[in-house]
N, C-alpha and C. Protein backbone atom coordinates (compact mmCIF):
# COMPACT_ATOMS: atom_id res chain seq x y z
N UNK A 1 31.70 18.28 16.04
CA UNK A 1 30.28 18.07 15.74
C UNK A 1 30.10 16.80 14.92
N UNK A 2 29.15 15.86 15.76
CA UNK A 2 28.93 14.68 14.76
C UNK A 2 28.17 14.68 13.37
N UNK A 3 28.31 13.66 12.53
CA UNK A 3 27.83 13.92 11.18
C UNK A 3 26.24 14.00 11.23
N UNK A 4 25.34 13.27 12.28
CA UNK A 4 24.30 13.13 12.25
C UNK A 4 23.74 14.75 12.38
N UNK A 5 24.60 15.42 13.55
CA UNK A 5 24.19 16.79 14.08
C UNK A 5 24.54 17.92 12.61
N UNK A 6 25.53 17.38 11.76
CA UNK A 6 26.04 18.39 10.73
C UNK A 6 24.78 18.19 9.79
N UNK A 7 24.19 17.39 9.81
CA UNK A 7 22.77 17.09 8.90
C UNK A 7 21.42 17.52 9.09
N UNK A 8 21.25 17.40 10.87
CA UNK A 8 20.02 17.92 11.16
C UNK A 8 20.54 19.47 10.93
N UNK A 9 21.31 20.04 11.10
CA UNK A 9 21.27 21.85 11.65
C UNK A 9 21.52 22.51 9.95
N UNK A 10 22.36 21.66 9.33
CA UNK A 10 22.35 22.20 7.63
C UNK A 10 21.58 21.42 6.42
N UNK A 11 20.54 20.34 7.20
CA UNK A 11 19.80 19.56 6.35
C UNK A 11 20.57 19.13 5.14
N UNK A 12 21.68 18.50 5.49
CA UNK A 12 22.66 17.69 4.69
C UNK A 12 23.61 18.69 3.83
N UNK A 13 23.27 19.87 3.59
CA UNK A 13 24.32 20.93 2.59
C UNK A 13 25.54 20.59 2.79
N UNK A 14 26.25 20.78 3.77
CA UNK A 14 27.48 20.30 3.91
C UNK A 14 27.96 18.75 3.97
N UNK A 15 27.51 18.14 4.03
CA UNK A 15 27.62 16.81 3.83
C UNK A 15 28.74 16.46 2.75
N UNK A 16 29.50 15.46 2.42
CA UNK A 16 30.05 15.42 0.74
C UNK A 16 28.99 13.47 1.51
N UNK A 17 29.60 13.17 -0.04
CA UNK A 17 29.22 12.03 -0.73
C UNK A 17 29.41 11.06 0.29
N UNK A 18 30.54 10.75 0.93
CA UNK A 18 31.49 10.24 2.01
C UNK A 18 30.44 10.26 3.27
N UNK A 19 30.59 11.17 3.92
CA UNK A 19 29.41 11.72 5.07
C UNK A 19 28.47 10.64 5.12
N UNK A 20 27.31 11.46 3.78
CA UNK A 20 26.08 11.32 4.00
C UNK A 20 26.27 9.56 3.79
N UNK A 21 26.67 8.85 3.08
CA UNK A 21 26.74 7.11 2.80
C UNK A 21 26.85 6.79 4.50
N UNK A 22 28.02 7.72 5.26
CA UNK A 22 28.55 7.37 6.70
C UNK A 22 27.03 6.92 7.48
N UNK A 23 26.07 8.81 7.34
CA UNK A 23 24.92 8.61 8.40
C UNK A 23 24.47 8.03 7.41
N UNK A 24 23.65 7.16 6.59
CA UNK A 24 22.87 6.27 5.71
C UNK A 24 23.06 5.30 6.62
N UNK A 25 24.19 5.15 6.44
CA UNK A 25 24.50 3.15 6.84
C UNK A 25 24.38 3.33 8.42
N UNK A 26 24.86 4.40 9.05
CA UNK A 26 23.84 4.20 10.53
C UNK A 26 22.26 4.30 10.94
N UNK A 27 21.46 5.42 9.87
CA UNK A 27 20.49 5.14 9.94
C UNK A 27 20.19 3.84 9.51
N UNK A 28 20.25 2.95 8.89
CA UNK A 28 19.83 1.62 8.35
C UNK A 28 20.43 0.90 9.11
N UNK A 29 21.46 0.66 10.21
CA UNK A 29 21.80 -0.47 10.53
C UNK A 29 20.51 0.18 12.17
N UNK A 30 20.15 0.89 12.18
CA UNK A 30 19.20 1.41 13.60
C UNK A 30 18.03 1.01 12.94
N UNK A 31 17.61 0.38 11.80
CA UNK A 31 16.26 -0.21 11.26
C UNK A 31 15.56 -0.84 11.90
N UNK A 32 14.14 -0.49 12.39
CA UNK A 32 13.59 -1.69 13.55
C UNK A 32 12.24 -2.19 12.33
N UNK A 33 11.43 -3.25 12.75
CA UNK A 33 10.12 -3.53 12.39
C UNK A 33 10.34 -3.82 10.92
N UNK A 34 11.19 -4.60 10.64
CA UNK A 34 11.77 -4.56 8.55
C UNK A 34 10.07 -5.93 8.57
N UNK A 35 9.88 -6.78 8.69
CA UNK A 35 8.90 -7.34 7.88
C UNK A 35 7.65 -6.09 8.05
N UNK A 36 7.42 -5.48 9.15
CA UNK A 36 6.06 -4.59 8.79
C UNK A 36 6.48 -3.49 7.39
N UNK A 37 7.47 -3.04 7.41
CA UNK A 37 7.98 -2.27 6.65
C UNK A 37 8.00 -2.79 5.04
N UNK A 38 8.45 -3.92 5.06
CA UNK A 38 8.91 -4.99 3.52
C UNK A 38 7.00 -5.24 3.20
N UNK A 39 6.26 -5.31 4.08
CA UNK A 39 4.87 -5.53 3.33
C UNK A 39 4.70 -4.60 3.11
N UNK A 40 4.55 -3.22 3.90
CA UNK A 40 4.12 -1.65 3.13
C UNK A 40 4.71 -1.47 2.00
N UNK A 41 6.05 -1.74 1.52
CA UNK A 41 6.94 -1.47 0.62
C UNK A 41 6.28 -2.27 -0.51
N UNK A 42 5.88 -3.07 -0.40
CA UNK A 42 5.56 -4.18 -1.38
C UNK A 42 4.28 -3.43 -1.88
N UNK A 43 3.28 -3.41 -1.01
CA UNK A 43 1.61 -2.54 -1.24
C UNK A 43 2.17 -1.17 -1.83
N UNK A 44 3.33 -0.56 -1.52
CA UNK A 44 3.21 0.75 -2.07
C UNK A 44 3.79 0.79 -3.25
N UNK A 45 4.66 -0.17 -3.63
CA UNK A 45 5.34 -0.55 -4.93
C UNK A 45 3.72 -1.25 -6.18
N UNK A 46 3.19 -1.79 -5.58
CA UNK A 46 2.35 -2.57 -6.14
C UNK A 46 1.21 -0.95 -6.55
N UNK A 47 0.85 0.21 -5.86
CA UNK A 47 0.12 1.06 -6.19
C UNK A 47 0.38 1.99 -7.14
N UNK A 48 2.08 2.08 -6.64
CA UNK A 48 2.93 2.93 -7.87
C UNK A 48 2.73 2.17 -9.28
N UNK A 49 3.32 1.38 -9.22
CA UNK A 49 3.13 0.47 -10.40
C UNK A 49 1.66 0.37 -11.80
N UNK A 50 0.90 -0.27 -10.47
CA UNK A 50 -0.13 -1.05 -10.92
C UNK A 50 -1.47 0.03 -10.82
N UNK A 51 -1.60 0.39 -9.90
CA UNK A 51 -2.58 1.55 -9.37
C UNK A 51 -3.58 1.10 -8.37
N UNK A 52 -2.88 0.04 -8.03
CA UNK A 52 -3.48 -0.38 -6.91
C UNK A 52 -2.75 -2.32 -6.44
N UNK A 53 -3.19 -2.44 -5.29
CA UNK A 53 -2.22 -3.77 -4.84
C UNK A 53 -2.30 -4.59 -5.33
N UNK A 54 -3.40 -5.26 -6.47
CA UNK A 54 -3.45 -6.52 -6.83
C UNK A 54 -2.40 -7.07 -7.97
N UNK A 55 -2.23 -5.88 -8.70
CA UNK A 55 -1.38 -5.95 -10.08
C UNK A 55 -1.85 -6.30 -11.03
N UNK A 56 -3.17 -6.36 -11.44
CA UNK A 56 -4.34 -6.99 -12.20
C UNK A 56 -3.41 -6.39 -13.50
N UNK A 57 -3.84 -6.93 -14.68
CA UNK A 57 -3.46 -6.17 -16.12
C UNK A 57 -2.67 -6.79 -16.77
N UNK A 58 -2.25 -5.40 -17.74
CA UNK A 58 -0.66 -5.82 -18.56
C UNK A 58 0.16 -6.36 -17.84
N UNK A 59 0.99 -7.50 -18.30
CA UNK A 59 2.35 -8.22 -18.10
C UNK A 59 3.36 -6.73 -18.15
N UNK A 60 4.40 -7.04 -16.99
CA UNK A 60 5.45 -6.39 -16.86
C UNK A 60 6.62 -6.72 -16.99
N UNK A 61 8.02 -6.00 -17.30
CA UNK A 61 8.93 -6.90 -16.83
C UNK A 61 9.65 -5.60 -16.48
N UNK A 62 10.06 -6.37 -15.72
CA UNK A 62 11.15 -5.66 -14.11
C UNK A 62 12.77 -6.31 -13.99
N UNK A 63 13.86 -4.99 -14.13
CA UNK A 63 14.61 -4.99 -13.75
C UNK A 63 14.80 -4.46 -11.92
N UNK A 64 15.43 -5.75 -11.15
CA UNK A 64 14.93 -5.73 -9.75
C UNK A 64 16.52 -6.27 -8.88
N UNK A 65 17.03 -4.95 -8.42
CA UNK A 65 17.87 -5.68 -7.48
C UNK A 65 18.08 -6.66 -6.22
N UNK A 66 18.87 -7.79 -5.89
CA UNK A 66 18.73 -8.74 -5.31
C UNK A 66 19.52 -7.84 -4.11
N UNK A 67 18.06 -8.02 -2.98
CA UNK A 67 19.10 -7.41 -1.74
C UNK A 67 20.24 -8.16 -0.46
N UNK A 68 21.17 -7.63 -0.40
CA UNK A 68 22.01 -7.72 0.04
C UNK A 68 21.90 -6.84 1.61
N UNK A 69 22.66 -7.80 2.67
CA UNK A 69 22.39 -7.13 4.11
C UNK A 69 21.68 -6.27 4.22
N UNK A 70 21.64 -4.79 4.82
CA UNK A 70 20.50 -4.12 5.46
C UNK A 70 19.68 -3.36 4.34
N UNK A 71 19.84 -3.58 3.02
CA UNK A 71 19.22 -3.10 1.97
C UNK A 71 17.44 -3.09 1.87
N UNK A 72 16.91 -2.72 1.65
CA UNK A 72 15.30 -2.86 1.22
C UNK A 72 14.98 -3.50 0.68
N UNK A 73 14.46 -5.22 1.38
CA UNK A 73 14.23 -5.97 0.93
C UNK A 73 13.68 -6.32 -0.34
N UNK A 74 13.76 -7.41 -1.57
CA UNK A 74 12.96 -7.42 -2.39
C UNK A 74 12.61 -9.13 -2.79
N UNK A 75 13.19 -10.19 -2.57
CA UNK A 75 13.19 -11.26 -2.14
C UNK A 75 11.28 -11.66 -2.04
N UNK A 76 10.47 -11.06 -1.49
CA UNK A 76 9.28 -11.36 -1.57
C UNK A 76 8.75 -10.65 -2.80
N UNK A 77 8.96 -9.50 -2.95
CA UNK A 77 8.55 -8.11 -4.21
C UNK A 77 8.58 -9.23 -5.33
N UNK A 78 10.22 -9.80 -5.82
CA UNK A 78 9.94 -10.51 -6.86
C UNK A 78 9.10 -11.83 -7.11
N UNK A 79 8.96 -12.39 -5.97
CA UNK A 79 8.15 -13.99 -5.71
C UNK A 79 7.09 -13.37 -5.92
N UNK A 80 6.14 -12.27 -5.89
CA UNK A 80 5.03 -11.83 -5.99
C UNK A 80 4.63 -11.25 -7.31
N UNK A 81 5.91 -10.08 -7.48
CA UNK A 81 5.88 -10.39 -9.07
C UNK A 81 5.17 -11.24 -10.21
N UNK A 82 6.33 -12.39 -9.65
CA UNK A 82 6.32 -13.79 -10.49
C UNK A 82 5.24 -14.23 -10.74
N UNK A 83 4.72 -14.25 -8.93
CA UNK A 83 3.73 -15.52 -9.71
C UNK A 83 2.38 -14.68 -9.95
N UNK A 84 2.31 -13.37 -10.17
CA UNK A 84 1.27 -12.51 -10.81
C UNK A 84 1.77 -12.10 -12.35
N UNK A 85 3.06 -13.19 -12.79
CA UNK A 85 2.93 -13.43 -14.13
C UNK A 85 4.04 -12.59 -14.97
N UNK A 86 4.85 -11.79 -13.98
CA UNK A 86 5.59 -10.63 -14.79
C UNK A 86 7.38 -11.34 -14.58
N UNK A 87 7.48 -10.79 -15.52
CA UNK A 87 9.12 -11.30 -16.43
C UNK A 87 10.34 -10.20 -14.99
N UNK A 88 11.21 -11.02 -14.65
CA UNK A 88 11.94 -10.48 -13.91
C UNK A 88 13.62 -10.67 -14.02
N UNK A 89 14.22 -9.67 -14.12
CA UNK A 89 15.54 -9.86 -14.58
C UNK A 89 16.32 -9.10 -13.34
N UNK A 90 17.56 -9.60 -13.01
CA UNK A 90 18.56 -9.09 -11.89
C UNK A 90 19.99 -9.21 -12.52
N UNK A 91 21.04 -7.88 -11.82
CA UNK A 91 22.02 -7.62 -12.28
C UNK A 91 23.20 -8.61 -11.59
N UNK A 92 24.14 -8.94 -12.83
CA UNK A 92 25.67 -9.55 -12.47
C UNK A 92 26.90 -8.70 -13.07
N UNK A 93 27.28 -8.59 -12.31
CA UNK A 93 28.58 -7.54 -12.76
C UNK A 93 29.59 -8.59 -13.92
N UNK A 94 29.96 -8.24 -14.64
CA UNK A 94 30.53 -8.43 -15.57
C UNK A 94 31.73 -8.08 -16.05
N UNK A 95 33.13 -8.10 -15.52
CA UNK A 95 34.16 -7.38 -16.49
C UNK A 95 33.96 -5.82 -16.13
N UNK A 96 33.68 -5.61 -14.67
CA UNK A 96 33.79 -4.13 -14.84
C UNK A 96 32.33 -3.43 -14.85
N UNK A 97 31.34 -4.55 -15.53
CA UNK A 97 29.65 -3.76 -15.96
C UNK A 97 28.83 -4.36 -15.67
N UNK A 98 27.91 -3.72 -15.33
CA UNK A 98 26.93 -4.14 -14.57
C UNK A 98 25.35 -4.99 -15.92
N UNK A 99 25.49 -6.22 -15.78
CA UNK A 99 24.19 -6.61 -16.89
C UNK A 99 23.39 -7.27 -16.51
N UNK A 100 21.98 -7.39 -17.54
CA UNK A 100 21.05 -7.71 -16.72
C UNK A 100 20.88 -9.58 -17.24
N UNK A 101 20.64 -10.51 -15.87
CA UNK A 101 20.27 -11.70 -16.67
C UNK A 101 19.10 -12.09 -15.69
N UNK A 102 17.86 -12.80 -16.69
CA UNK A 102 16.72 -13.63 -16.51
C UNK A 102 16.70 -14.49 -14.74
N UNK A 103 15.85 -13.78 -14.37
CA UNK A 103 15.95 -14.31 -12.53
C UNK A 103 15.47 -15.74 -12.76
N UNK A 104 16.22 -16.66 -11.78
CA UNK A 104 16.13 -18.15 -12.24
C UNK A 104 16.42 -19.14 -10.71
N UNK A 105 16.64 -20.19 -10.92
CA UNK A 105 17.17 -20.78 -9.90
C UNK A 105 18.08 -21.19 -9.07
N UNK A 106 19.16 -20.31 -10.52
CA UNK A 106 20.67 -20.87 -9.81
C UNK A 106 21.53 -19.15 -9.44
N UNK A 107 21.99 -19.14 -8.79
CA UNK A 107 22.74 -18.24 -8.30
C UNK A 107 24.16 -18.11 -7.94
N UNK A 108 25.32 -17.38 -8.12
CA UNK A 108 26.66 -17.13 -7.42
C UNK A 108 26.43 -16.45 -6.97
N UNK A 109 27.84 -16.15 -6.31
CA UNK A 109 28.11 -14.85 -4.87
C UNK A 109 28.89 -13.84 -5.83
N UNK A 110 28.64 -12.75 -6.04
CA UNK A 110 29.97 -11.82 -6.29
C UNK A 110 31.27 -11.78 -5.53
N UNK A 111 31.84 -11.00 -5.70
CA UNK A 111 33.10 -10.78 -4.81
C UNK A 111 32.37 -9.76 -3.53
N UNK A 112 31.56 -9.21 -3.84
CA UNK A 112 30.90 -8.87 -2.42
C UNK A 112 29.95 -9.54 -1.66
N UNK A 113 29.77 -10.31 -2.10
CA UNK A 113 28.54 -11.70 -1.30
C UNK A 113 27.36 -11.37 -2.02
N UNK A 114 27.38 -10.63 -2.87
CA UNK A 114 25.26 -10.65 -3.28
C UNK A 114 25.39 -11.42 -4.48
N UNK A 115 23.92 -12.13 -4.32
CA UNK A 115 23.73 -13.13 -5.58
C UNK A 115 23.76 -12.17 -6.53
N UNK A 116 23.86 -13.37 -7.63
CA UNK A 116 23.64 -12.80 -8.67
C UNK A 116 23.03 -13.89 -9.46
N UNK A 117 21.97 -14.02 -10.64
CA UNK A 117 21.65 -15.00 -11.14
C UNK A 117 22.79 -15.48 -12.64
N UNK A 118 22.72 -16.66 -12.80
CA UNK A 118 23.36 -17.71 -13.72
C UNK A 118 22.66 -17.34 -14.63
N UNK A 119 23.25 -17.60 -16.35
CA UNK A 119 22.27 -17.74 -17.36
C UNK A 119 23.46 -16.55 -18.23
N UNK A 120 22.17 -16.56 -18.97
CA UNK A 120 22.57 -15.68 -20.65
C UNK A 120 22.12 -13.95 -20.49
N UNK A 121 22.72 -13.27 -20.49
CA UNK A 121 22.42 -11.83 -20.39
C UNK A 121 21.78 -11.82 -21.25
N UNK A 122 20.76 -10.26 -21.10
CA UNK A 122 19.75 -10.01 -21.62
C UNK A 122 20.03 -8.33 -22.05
N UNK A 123 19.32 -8.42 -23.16
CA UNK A 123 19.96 -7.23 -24.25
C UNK A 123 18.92 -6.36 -24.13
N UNK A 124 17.49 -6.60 -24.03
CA UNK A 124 16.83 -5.71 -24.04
C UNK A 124 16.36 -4.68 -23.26
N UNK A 125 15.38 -4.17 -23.45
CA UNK A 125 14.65 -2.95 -22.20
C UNK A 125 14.04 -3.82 -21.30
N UNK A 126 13.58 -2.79 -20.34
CA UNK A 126 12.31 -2.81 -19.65
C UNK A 126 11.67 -2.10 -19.37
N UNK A 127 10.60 -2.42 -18.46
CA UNK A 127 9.46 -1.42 -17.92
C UNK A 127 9.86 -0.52 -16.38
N UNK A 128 10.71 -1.25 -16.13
CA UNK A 128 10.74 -0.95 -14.60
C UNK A 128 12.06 -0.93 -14.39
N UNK A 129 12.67 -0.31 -14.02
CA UNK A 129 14.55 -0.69 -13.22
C UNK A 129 14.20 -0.24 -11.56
N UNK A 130 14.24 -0.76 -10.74
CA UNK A 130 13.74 -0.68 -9.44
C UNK A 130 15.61 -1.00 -8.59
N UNK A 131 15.81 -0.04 -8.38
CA UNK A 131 17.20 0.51 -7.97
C UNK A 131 17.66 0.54 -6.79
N UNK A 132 18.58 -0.02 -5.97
CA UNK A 132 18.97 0.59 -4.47
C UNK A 132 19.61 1.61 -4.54
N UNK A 133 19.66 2.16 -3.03
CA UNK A 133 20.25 3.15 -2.43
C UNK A 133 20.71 2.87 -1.45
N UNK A 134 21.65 4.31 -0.81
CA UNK A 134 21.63 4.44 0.99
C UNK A 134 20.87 5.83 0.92
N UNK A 135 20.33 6.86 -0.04
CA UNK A 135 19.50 8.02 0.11
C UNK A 135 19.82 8.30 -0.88
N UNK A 136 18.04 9.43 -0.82
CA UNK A 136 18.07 10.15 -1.95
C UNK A 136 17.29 11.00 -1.81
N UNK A 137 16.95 11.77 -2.49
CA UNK A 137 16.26 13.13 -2.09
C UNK A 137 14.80 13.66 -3.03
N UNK A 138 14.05 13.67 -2.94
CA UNK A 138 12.86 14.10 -3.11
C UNK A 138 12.77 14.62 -4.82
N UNK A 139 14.03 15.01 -5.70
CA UNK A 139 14.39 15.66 -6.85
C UNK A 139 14.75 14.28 -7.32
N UNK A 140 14.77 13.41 -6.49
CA UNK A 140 15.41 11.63 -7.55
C UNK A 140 16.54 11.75 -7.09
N UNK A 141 17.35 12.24 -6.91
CA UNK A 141 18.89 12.14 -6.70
C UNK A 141 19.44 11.10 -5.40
N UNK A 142 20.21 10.21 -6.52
CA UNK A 142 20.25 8.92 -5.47
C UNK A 142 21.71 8.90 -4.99
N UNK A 143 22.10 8.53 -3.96
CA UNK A 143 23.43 8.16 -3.40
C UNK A 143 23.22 6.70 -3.33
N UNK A 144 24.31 6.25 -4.25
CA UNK A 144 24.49 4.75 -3.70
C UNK A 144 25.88 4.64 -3.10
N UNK A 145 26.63 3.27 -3.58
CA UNK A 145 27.60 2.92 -2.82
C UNK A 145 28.75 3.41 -3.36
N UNK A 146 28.96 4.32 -4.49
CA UNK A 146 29.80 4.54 -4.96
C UNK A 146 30.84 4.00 -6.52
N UNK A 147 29.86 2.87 -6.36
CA UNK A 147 30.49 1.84 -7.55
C UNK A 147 30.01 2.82 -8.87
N UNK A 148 29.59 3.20 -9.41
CA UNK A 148 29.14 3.79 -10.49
C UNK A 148 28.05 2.56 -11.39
N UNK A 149 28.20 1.63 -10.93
CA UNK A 149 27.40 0.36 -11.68
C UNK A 149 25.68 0.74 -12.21
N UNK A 150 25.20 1.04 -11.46
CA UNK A 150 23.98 1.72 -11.95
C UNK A 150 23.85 2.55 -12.23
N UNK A 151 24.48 3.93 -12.09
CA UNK A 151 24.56 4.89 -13.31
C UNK A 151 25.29 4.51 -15.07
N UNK A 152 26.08 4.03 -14.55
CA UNK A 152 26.49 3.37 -16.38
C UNK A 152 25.51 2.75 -16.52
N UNK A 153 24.92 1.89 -16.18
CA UNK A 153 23.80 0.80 -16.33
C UNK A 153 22.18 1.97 -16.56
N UNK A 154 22.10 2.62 -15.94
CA UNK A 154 20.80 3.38 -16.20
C UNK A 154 20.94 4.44 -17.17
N UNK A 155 21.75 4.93 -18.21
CA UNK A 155 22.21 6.13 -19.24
C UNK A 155 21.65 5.06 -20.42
N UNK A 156 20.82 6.03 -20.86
CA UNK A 156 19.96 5.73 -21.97
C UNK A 156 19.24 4.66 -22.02
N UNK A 157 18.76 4.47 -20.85
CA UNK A 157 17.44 3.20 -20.80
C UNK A 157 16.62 3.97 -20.91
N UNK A 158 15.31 3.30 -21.29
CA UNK A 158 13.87 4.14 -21.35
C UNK A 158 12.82 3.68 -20.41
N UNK A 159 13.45 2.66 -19.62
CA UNK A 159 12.79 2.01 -18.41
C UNK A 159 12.71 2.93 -17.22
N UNK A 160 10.88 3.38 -16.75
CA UNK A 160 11.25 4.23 -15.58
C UNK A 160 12.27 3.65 -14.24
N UNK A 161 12.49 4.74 -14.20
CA UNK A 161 13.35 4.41 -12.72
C UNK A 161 12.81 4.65 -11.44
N UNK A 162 13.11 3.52 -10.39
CA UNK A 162 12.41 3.43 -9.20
C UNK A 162 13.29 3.31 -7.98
N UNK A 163 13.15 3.99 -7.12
CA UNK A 163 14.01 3.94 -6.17
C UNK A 163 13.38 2.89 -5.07
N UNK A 164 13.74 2.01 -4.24
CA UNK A 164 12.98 1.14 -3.82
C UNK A 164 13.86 1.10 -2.18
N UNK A 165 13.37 2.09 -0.93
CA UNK A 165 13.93 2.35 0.04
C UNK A 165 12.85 2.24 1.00
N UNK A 166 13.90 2.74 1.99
CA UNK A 166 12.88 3.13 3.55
C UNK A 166 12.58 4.89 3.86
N UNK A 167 11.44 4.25 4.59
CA UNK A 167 11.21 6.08 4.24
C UNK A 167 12.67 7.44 5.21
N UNK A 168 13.19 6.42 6.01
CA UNK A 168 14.35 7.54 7.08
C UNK A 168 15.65 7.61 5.81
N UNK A 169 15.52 7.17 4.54
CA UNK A 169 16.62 6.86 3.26
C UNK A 169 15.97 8.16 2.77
N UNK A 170 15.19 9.03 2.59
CA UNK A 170 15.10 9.86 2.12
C UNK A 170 15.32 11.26 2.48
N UNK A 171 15.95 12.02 1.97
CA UNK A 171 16.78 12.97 2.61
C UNK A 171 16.26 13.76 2.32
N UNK A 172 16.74 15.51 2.71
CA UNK A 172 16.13 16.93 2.24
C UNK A 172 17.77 16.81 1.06
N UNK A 173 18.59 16.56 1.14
CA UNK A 173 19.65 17.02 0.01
C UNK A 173 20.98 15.64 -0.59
N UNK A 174 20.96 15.22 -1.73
CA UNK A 174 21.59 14.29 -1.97
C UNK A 174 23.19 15.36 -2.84
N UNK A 175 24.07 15.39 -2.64
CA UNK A 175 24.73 15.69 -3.36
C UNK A 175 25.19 14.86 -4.83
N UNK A 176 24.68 16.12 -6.03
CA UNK A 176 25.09 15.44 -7.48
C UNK A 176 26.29 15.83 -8.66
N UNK A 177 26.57 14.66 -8.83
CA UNK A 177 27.47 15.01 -9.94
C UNK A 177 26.96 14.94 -11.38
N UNK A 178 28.02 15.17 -12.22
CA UNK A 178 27.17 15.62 -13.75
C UNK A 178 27.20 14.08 -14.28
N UNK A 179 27.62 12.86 -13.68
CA UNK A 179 27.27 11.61 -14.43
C UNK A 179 26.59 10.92 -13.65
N UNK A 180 25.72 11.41 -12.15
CA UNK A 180 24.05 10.95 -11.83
C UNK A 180 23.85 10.78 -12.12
N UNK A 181 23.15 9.36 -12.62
CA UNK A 181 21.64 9.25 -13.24
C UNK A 181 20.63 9.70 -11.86
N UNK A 182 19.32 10.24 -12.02
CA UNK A 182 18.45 10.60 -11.39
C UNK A 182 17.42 9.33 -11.56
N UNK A 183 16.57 9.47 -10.86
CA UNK A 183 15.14 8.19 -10.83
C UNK A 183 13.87 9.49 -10.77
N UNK A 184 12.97 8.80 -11.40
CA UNK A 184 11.69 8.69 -11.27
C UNK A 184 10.65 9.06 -10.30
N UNK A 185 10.97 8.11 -10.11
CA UNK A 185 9.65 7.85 -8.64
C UNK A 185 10.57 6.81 -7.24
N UNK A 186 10.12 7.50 -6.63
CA UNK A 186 10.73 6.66 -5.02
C UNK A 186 9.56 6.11 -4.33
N UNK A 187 9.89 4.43 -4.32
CA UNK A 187 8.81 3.70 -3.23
C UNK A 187 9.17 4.04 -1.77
N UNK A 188 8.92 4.35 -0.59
CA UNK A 188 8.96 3.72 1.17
C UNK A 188 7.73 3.18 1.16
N UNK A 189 8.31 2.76 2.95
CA UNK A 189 7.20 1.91 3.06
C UNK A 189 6.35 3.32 3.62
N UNK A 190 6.40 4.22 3.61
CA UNK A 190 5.39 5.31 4.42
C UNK A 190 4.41 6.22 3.06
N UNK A 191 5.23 6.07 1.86
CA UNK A 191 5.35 7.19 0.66
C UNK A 191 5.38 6.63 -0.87
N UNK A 192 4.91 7.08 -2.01
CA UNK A 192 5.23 7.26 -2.98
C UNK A 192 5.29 8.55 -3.62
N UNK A 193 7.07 8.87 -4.08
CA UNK A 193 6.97 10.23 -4.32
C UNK A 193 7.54 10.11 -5.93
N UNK A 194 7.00 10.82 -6.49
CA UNK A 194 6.79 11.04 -8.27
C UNK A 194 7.38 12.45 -8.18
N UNK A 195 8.41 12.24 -8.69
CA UNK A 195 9.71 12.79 -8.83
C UNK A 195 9.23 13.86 -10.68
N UNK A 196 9.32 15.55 -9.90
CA UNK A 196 8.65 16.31 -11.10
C UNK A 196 10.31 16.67 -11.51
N UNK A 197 10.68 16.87 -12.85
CA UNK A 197 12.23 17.43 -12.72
C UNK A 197 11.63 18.52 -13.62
N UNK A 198 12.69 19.76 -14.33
CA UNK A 198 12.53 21.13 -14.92
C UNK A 198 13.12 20.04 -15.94
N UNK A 199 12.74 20.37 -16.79
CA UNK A 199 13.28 20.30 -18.51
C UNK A 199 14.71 20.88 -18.56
């Protein structure tokens, strides 16, 4: 039985960690229509946010991952950002850790090919940590790639957390461990879902 079929008939329960990343990265590499999708994403990020598309108001600042191959674009998200005035910072791995520095003009490659911006790390909070995935599930519970980089990186921030996907990335069941960090609220381009947790 294929993994896709072990998902529809047990809505992911049996799945481990392994699996579900497996069907993720096939649902996403089967992605059709990404610019209609990257503008909904943008309008629905901009409503979550702001409470509506323009972004009128308080100055923000946003921790915002730089996407890499079939990821959920953000490349326009931050240019729009910007020039509606809000402070934007992106992660460079470091020695093992993941930190945040001031989005700018100059860029390297990691050892996995995604930029990363040049400059002086940045110590403080934010308003926003806007996070990738390959899925996550309706409770916040995110599967990423396995690196642990954004869970060390998201433990004891006070910046909401945002999951920033496609709507076929959202699952009925993410499997969690006890050093998850969970998110917030999840953007698609179809949805914004505000993530209630139990105390």
């Amino acid at each position: 039985m294929t993994t896709k079929l072990r998902f529809a008939e047990n809505e992911g329960r049996t799945l481990t960690k392994a699996e579900l990343r497996a069907y993720a990265k096939n649902k996403r590499a089967e992605n059709v229509n990404r610019d209609v999708k990257e503008e909904l994403l943008i309008d629905h990020f901009y409503t979550a946010v702001f409470g509506e598309t323009k972004g009128a108001g308080m100055r923000r600042s946003f921790f915002i991952y730089l996407s890499f191959f079939l990821e959920a674009p953000t490349d326009r998200l931050v240019e729009r950002l910007r020039e509606d005035g809000h402070t934007i910072y992106c992660p460079r791995v470091e020695n093992g850790e993941m930190v945040a520095v001031p989005y700018g003009e100059d860029f390297t490659l990691s050892k996995f090919g995604i930029r990363e911006p040049t400059g002086e790390r940045y110590a403080g909070d934010f308003d926003f940590i806007v996070v990738p995935l390959l899925a996550v599930d309706r409770q916040g519970n995110r599967l990423g790639y396995g690196g642990g980089y954004y869970d060390k990186f998201l433990k004891g921030k006070s910046a909401k957390r945002v999951g920033y996907c496609y709507q076929f990335q959202v699952m009925p069941y993410v499997p969690v461990e006890p050093w998850d960090e969970p998110l917030q609220q999840i953007v698609t381009d179809e949805e914004i879902i505000n993530v209630e947790r139990k105390p």
